[in-house]
N, C-alpha and C. Protein backbone atom coordinates (compact mmCIF):
# COMPACT_ATOMS: atom_id res chain seq x y z
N UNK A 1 90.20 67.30 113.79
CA UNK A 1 89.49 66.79 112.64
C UNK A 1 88.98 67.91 111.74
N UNK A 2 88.07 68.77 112.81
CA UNK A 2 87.74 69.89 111.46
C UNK A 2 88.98 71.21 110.65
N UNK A 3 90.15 70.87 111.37
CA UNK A 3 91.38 71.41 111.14
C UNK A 3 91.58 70.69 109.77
N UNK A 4 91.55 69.57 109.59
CA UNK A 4 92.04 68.62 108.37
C UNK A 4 91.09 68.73 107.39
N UNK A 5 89.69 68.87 107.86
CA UNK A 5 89.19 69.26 106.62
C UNK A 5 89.10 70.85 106.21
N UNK A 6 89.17 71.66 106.95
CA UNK A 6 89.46 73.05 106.91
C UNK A 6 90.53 73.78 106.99
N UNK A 7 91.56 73.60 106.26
CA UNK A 7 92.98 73.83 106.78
C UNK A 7 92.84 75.23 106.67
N UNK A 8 92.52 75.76 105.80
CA UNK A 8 92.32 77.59 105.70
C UNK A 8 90.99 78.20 105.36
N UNK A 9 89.90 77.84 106.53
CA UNK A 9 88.54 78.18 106.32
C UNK A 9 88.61 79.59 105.87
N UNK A 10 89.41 80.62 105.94
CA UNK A 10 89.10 81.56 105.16
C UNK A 10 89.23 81.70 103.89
N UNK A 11 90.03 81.06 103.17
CA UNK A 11 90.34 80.76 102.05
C UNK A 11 89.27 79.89 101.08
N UNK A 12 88.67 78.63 102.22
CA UNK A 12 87.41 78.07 101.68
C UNK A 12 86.13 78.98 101.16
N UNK A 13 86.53 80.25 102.07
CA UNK A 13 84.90 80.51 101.90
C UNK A 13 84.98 81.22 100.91
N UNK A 14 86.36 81.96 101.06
CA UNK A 14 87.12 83.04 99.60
C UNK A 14 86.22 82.02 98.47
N UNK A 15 87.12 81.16 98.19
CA UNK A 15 86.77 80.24 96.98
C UNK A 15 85.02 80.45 96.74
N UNK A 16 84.80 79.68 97.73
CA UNK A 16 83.09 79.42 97.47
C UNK A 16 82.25 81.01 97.11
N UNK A 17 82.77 81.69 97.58
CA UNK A 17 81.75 83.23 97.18
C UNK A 17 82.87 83.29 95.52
N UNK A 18 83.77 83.27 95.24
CA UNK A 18 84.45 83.52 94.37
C UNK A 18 84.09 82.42 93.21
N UNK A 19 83.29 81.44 93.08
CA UNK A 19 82.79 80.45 92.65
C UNK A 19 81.39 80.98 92.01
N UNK A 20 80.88 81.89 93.46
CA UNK A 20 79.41 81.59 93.02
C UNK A 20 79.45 83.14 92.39
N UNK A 21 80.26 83.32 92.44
CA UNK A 21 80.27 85.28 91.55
C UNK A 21 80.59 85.00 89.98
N UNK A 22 81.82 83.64 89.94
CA UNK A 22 81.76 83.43 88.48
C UNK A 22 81.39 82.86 87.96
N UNK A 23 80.07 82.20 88.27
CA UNK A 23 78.86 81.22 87.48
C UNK A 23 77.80 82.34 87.48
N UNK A 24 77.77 83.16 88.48
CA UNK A 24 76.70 84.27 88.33
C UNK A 24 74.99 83.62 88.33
N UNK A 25 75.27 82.52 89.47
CA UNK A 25 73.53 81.86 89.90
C UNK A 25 74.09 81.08 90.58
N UNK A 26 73.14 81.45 91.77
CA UNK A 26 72.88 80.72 93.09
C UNK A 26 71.91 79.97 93.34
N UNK A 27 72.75 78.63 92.90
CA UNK A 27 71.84 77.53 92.85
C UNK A 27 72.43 76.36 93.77
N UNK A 28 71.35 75.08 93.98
CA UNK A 28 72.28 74.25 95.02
C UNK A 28 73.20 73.56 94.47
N UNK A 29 73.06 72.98 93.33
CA UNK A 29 74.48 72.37 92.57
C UNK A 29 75.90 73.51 92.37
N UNK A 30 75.48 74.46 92.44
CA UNK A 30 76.89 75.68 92.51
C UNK A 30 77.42 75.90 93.73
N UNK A 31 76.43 75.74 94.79
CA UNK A 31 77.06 76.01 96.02
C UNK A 31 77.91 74.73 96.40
N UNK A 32 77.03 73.70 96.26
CA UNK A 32 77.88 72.30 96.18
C UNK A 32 79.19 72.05 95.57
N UNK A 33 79.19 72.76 94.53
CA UNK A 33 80.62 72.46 93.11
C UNK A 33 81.16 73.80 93.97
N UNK A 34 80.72 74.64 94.72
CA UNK A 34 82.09 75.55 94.97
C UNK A 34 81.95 74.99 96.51
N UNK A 35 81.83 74.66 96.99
CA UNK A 35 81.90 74.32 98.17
C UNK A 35 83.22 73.25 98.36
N UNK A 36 82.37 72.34 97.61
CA UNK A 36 83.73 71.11 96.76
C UNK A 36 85.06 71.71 97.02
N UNK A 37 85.28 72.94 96.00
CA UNK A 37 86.18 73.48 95.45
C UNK A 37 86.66 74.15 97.04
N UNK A 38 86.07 74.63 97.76
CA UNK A 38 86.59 75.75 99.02
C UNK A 38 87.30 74.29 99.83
N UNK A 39 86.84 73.27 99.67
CA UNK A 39 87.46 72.37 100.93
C UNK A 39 88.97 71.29 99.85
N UNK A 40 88.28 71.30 98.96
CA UNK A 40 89.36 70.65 98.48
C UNK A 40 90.80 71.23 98.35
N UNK A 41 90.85 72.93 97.21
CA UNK A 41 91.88 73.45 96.63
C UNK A 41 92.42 73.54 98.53
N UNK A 42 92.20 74.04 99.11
CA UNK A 42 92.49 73.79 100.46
C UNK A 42 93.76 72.99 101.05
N UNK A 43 92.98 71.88 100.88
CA UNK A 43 93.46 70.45 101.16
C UNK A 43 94.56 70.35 100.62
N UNK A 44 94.57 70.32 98.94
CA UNK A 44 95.66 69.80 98.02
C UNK A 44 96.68 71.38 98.62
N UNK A 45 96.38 72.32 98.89
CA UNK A 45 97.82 73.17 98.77
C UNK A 45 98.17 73.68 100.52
N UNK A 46 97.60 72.52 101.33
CA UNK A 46 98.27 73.28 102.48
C UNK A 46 99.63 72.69 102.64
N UNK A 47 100.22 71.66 102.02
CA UNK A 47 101.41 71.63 102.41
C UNK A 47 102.45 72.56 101.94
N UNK A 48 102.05 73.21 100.93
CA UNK A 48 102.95 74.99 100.65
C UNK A 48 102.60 75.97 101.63
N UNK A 49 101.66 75.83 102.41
CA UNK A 49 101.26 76.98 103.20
C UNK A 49 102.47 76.28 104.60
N UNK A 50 103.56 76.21 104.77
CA UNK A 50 103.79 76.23 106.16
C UNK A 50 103.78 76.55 107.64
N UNK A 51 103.33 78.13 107.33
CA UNK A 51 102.56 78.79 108.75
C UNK A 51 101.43 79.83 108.04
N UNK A 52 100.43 80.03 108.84
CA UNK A 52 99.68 81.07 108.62
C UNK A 52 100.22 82.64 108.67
N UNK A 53 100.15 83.77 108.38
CA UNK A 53 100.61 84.77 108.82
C UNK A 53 99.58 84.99 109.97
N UNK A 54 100.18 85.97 110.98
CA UNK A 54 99.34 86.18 111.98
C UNK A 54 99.28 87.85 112.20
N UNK A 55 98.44 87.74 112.22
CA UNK A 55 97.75 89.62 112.36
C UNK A 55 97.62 90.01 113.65
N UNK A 56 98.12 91.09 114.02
CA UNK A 56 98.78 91.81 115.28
C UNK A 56 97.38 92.34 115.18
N UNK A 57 96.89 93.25 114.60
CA UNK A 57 96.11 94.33 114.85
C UNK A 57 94.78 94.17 113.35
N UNK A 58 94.29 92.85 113.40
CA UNK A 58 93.44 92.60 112.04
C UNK A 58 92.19 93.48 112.02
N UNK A 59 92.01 94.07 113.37
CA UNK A 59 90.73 95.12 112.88
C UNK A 59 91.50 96.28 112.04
N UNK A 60 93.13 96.62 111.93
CA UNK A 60 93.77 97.85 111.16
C UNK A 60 93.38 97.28 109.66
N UNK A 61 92.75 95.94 109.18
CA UNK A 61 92.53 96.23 107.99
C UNK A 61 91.46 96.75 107.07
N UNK A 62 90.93 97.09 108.18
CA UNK A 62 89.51 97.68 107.35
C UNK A 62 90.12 99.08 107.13
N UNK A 63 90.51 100.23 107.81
CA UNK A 63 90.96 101.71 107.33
C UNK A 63 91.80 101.04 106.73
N UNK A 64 92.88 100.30 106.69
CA UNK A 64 93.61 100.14 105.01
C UNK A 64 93.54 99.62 104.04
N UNK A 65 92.49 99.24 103.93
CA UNK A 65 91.76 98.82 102.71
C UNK A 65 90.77 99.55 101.92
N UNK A 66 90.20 100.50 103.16
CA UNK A 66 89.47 101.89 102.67
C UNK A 66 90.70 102.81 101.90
N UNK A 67 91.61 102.94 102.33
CA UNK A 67 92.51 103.96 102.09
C UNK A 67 92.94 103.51 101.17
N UNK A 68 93.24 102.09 100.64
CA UNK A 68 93.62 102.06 99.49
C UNK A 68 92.82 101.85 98.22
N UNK A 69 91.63 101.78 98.79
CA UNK A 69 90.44 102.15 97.55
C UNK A 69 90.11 103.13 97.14
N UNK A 70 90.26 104.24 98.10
CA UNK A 70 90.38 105.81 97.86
C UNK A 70 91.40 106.39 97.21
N UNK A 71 92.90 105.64 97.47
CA UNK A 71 93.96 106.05 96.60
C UNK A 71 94.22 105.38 94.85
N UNK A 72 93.34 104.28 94.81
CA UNK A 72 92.97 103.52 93.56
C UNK A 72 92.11 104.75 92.90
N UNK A 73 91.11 105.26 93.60
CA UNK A 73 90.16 105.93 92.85
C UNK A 73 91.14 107.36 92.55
N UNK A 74 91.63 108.10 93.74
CA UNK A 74 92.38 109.35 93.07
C UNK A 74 93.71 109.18 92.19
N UNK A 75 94.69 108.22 92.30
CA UNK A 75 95.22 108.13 91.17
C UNK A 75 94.54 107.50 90.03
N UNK A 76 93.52 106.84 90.07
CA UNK A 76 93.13 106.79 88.70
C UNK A 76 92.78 108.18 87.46
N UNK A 77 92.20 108.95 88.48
CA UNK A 77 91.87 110.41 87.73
C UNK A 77 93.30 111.06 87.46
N UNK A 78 94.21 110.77 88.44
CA UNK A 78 95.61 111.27 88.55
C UNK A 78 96.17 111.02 87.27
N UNK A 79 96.36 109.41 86.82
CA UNK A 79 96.62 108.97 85.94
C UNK A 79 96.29 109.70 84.37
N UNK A 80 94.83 109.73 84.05
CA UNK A 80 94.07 110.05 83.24
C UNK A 80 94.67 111.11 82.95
N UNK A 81 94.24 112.44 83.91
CA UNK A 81 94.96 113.47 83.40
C UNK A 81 96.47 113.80 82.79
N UNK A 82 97.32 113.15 83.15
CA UNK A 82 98.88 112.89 82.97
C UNK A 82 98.64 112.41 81.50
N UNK A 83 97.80 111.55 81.41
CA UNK A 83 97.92 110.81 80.11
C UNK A 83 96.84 111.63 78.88
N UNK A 84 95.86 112.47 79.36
CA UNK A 84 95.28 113.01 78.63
C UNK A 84 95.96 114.60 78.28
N UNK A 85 96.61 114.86 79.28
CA UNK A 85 96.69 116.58 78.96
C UNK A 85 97.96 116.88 79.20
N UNK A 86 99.22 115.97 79.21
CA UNK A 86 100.67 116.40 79.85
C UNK A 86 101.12 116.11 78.67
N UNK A 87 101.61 116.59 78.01
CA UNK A 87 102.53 116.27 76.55
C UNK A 87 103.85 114.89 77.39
N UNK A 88 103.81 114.42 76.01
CA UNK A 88 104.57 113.09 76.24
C UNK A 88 106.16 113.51 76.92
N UNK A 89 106.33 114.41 76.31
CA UNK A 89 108.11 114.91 76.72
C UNK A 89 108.08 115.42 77.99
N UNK A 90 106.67 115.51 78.59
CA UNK A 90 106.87 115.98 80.05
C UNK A 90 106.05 114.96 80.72
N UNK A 91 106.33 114.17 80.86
CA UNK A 91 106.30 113.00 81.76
C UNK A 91 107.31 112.41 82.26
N UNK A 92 107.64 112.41 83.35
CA UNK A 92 108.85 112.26 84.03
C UNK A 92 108.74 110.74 84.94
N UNK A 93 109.05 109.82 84.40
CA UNK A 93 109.11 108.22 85.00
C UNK A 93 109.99 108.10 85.33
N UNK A 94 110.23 107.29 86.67
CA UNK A 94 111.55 107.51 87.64
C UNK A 94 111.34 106.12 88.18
N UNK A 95 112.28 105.37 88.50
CA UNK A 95 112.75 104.12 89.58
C UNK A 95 112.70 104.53 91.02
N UNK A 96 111.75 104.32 91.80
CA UNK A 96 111.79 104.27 92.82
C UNK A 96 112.55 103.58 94.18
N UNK A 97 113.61 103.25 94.89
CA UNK A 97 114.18 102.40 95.70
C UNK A 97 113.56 102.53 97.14
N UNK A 98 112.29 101.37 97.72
CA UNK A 98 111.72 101.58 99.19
C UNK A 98 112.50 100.87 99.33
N UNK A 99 113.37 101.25 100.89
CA UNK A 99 113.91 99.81 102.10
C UNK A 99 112.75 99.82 102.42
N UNK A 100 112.98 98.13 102.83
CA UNK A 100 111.71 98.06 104.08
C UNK A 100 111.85 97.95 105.07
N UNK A 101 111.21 97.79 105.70
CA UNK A 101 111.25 97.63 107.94
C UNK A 101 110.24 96.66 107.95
N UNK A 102 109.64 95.84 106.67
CA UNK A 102 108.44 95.04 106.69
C UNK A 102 109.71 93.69 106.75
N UNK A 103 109.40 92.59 107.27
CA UNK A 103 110.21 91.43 107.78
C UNK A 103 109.04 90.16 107.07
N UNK A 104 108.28 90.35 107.44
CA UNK A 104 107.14 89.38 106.92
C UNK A 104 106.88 89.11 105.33
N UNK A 105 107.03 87.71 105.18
CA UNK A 105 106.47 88.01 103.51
C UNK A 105 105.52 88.19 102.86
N UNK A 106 104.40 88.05 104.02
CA UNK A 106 102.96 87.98 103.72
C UNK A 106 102.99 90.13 103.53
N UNK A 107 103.62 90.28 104.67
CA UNK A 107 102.96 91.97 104.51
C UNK A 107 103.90 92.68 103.69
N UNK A 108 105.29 91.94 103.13
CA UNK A 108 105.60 92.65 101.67
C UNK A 108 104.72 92.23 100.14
N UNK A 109 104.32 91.31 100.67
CA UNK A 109 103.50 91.35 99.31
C UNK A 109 102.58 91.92 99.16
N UNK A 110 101.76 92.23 100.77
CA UNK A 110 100.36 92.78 100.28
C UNK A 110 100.84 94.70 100.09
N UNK A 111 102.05 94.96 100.35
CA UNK A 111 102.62 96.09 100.09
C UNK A 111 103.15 95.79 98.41
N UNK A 112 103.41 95.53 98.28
CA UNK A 112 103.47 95.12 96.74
C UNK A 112 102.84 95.42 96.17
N UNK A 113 101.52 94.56 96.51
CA UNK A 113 100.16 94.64 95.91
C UNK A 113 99.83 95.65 95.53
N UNK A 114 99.80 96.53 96.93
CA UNK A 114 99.24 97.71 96.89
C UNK A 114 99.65 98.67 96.05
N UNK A 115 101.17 99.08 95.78
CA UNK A 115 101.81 99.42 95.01
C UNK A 115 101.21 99.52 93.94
N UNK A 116 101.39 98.32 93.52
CA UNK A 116 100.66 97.73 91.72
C UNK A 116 99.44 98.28 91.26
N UNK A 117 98.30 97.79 92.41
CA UNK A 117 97.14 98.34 92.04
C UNK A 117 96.60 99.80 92.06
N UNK A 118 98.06 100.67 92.69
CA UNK A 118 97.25 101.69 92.53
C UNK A 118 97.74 102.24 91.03
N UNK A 119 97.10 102.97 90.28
CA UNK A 119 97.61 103.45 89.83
C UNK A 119 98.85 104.59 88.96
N UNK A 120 99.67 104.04 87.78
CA UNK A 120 100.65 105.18 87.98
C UNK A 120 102.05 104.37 88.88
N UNK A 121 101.69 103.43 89.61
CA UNK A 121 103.17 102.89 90.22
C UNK A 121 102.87 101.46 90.01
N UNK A 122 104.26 100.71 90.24
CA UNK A 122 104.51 99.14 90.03
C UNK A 122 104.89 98.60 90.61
N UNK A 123 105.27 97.89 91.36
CA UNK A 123 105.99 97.27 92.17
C UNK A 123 106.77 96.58 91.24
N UNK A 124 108.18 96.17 90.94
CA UNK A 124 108.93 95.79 89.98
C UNK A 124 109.90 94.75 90.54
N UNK A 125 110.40 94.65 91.49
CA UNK A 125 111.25 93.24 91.84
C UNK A 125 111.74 93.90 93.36
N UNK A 126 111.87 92.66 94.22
CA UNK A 126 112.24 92.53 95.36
C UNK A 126 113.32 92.23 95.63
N UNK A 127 114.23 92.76 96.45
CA UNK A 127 115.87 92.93 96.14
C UNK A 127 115.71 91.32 96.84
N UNK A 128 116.80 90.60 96.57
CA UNK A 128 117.48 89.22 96.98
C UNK A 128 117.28 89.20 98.52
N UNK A 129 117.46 90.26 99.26
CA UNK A 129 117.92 89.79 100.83
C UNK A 129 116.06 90.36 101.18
N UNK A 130 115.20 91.14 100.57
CA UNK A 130 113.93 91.13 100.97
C UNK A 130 114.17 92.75 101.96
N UNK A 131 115.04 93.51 101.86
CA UNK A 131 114.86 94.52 102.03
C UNK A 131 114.73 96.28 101.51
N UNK A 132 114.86 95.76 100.25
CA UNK A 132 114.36 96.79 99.14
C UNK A 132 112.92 96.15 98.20
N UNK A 133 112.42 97.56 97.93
CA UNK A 133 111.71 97.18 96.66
C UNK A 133 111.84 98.54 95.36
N UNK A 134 111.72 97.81 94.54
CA UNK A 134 111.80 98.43 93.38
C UNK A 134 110.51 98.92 92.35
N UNK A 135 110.18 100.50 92.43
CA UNK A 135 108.97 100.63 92.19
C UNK A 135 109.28 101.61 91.01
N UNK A 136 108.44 101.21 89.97
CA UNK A 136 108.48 102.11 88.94
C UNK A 136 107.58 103.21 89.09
N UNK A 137 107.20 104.33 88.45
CA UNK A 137 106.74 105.56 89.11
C UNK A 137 106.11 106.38 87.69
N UNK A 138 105.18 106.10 87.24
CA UNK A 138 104.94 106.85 85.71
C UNK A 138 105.04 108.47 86.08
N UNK A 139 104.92 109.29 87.07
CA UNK A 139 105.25 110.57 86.40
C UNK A 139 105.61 111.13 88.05
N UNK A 140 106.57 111.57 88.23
CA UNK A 140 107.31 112.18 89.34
C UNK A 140 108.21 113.19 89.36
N UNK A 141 108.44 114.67 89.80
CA UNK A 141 109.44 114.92 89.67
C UNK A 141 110.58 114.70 91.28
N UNK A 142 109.60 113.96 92.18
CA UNK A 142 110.31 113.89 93.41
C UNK A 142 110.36 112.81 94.13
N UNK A 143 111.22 111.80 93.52
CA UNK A 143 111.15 110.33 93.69
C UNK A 143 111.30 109.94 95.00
N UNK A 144 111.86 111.16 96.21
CA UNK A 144 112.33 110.72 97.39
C UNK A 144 110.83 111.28 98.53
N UNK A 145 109.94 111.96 97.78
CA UNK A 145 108.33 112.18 98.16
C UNK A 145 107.59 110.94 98.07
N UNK A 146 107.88 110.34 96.78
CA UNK A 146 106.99 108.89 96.60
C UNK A 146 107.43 108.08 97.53
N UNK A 147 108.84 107.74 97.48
CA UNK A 147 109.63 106.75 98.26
C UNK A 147 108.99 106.73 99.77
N UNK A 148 108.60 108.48 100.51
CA UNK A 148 108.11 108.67 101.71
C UNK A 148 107.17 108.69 101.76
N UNK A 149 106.25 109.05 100.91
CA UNK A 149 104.32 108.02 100.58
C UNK A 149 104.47 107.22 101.32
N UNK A 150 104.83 106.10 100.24
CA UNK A 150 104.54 104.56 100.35
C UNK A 150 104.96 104.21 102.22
N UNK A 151 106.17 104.97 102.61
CA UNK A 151 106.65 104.39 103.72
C UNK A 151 105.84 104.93 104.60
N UNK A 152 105.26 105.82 104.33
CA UNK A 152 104.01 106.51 105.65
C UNK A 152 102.83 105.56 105.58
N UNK A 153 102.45 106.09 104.19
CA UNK A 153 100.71 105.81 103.97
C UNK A 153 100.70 103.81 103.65
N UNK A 154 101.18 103.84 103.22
CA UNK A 154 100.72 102.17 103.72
C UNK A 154 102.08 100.82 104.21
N UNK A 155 103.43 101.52 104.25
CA UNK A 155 104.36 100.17 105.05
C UNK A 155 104.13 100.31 106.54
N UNK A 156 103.90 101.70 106.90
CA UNK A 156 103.52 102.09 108.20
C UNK A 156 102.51 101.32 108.70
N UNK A 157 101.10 101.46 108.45
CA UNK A 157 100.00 101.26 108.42
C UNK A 157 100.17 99.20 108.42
N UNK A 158 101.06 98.62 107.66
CA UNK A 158 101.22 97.64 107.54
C UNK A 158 102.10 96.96 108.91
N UNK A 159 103.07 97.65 109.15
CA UNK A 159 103.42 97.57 110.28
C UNK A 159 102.74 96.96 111.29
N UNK A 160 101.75 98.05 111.47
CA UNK A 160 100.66 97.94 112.53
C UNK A 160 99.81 96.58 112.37
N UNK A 161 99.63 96.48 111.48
CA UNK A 161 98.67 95.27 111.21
C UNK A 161 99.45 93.79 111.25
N UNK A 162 100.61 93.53 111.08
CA UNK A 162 101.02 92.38 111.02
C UNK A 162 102.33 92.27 112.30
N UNK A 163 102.63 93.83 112.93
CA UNK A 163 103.33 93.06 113.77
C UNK A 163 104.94 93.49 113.42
């Protein structure tokens, strides 16, 4: 029973703090209207959710989530400088090609993600069979260094966490 009304209590509660951050007051009619919202949006979309992903090692996401807030923050300065002090003709943007060894779709996306948000790289399209990705690269002169980044510092790390 509380399965049916909670089909993805983590996701409920996502909602409800994510509710009460964008009304910005914590009041009882907001907790109510996001509360609403955490059990319902729920409800209406678990029949797209067909399995949960399942996490091998879910305490590995706290160091990779640190690590990728730390790499958000140093390529951001990374960025800046490239864009403030490198003359335009020397910026060197390159296509990146990762295989993956990631099987899961949940942990290529959040590799994706990661990609995207850091700065300076993109994640750009996922080959058809789900074993490449395609990453754009704003300034590189050693595309097969980035390529071995990503596969250390976080598909590795991802590995671990999903299994």
């Amino acid at each position: 029973m509380l399965k049916r009304i909670f089909p993805h209590p983590l996701l409920s509660l996502t909602l409800l703090l994510v509710w009460l951050m964008l009304v910005n007051k914590v009041t009882p009619g907001n907790i109510l209207l996001g509360g609403f919202l955490g059990i319902v949006v729920p409800i209406l979309t678990s029949p797209y959710w067909p399995g949960r992903p399942r996490l091998k090692r879910p305490v590995m996401t706290v160091p990779y989530v640190l690590l990728v807030i730390w790499d958000i923050i140093v390529a951001n300065i990374q960025v800046a400088l490239i864009i403030l002090f490198k003359p335009r003709a020397k910026i060197h943007s390159q296509w990146v090609v990762v295989p993956l060894d990631l099987t899961s779709p949940e942990a290529i996306t959040v590799l994706a993600g990661t990609i995207t948000m850091t700065p300076g790289t993109v994640s750009a399209l996922l080959s058809s069979d789900g074993t490449s990705l395609l990453v754009h690269c704003l300034h590189t002169d050693d595309p097969d260094g980035v390529r071995n980044e990503i596969k250390t510092r976080y598909e590795a790390r991802l590995k671990e966490i999903f299994g």
